[in-house]
Structures are given as structure tokens and as C-alpha cells.
C-alpha atoms as a PDB file:
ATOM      1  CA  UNK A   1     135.735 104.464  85.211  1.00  0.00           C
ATOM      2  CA  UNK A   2     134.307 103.708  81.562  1.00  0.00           C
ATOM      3  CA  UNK A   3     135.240  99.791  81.852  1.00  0.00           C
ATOM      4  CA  UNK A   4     132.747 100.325  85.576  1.00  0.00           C
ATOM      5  CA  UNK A   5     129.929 101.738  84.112  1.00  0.00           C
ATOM      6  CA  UNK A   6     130.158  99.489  81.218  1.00  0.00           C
ATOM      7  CA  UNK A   7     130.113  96.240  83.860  1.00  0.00           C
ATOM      8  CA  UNK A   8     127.719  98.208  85.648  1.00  0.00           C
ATOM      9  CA  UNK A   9     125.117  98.468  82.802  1.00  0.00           C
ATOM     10  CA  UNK A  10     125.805  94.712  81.637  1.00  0.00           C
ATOM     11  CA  UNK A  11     124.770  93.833  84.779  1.00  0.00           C
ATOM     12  CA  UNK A  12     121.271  95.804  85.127  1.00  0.00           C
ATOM     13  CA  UNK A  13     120.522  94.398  82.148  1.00  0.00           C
ATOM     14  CA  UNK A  14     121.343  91.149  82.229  1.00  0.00           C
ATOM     15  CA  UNK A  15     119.924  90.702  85.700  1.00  0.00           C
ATOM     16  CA  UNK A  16     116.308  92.441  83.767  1.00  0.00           C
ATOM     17  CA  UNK A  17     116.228  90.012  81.398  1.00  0.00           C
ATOM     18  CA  UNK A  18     116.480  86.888  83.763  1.00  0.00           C
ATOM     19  CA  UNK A  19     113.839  88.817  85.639  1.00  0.00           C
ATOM     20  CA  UNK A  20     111.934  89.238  82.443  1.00  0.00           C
ATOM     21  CA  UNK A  21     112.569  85.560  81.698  1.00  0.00           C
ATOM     22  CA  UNK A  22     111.500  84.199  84.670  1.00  0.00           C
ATOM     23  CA  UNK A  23     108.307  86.382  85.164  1.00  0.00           C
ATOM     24  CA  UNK A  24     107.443  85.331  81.689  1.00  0.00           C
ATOM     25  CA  UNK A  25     106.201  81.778  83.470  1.00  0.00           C
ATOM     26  CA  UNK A  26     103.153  82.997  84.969  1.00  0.00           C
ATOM     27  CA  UNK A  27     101.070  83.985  81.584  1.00  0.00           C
ATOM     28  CA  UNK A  28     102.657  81.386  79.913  1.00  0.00           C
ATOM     29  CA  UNK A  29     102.194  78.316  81.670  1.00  0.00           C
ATOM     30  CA  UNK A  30      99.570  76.269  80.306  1.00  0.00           C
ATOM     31  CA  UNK A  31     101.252  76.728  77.028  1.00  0.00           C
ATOM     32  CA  UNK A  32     104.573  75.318  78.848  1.00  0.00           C
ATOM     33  CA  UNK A  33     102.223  72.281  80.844  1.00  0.00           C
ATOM     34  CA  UNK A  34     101.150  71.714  77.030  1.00  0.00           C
ATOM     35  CA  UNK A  35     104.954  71.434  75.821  1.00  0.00           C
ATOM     36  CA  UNK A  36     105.940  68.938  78.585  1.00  0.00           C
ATOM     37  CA  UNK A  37     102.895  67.164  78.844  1.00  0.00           C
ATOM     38  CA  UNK A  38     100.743  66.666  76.007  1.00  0.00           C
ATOM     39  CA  UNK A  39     102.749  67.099  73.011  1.00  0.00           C
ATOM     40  CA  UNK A  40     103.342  70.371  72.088  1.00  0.00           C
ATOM     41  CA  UNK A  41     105.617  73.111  71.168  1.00  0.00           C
ATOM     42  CA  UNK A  42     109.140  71.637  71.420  1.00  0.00           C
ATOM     43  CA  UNK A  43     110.489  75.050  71.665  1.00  0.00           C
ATOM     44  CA  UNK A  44     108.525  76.354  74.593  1.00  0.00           C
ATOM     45  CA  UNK A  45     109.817  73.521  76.446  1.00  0.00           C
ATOM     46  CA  UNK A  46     113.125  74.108  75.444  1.00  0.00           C
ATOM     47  CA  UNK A  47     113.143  77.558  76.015  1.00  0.00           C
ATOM     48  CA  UNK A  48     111.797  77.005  80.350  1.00  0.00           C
ATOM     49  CA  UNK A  49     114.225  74.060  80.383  1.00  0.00           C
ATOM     50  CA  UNK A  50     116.704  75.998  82.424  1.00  0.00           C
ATOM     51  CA  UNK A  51     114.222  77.330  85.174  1.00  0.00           C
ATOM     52  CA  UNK A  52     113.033  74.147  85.185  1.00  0.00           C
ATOM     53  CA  UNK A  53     115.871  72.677  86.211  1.00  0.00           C
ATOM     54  CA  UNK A  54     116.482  75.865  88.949  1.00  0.00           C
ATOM     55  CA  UNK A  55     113.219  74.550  90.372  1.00  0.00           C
ATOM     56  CA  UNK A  56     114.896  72.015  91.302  1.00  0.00           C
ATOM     57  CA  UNK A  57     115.837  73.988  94.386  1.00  0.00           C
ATOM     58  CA  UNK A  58     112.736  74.263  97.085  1.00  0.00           C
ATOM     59  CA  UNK A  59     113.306  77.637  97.682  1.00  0.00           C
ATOM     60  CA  UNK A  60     113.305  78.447  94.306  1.00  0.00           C
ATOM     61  CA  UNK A  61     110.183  75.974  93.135  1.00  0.00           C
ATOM     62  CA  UNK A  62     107.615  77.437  96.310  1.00  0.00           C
ATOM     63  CA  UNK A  63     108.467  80.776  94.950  1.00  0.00           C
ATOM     64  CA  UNK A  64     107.823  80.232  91.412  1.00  0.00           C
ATOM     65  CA  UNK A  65     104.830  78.115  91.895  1.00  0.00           C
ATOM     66  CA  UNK A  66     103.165  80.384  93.920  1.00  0.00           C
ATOM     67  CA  UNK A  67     103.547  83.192  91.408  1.00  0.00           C
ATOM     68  CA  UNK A  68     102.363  80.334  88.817  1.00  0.00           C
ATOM     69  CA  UNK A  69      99.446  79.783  91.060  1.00  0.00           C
ATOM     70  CA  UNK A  70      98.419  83.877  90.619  1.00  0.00           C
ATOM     71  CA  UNK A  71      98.286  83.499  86.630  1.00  0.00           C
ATOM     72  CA  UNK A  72      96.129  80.285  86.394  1.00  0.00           C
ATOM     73  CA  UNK A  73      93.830  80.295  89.623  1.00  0.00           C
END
């Protein structure tokens, strides 16, 4: 029962921090378009590497460009 709730809270938590993580695109864009694309902070683009490469899925890519899209329009 302990080792459940244990696995249980790991899992909330992990699963808010990708949420966190991902969500974190949308104010933070133009500093990651400046990373990739005009010589910026090698950090920031380290640090969206892996949800850029999960974009790589369409599904995935319309849905995170359209919340994109409600930060920088």
C-alpha cells in the first residue's frame, strides 16, 4: 500500500512537471526562436531540445503551435 501511493505520487508529479515544461513554450518562445535562430542562449535551446524533437509528431506539433500561436499573436 505505501510502495502504491509512493508510485502514485511520483507519477502526479512527474506528469506536472512535463506539463509545466511543456506549457513553459508559450511565454518563452521568442527567446527559444532567438536560441535556434539568431545566435543566442545555447542553453534555452538545449533545454526545448526534447519537445522539439516530440514535435516531430503532427499531432503533437498542431497542438503545440497553436498554443504557441496564443502567446505571440
Amino acid at each position: 500500500m505505501r510502495v502504491r501511493r509512493l508510485i502514485s505520487r511520483i507519477v502526479r508529479r512527474v506528469s506536472l512537471l512535463l506539463l509545466v515544461y511543456v506549457l513553459s513554450i508559450g511565454p518563452m518562445f521568442w527567446y527559444w526562436y532567438e536560441s535556434m535562430y539568431l545566435g543566442g542562449s545555447e542553453l534555452i535551446a538545449k533545454f526545448y531540445f526534447p519537445l522539439l524533437w516530440t514535435c516531430q509528431n503532427d499531432f503533437i506539433r498542431d497542438c503545440v503551435n497553436r498554443y504557441i500561436e496564443l502567446w505571440i499573436l
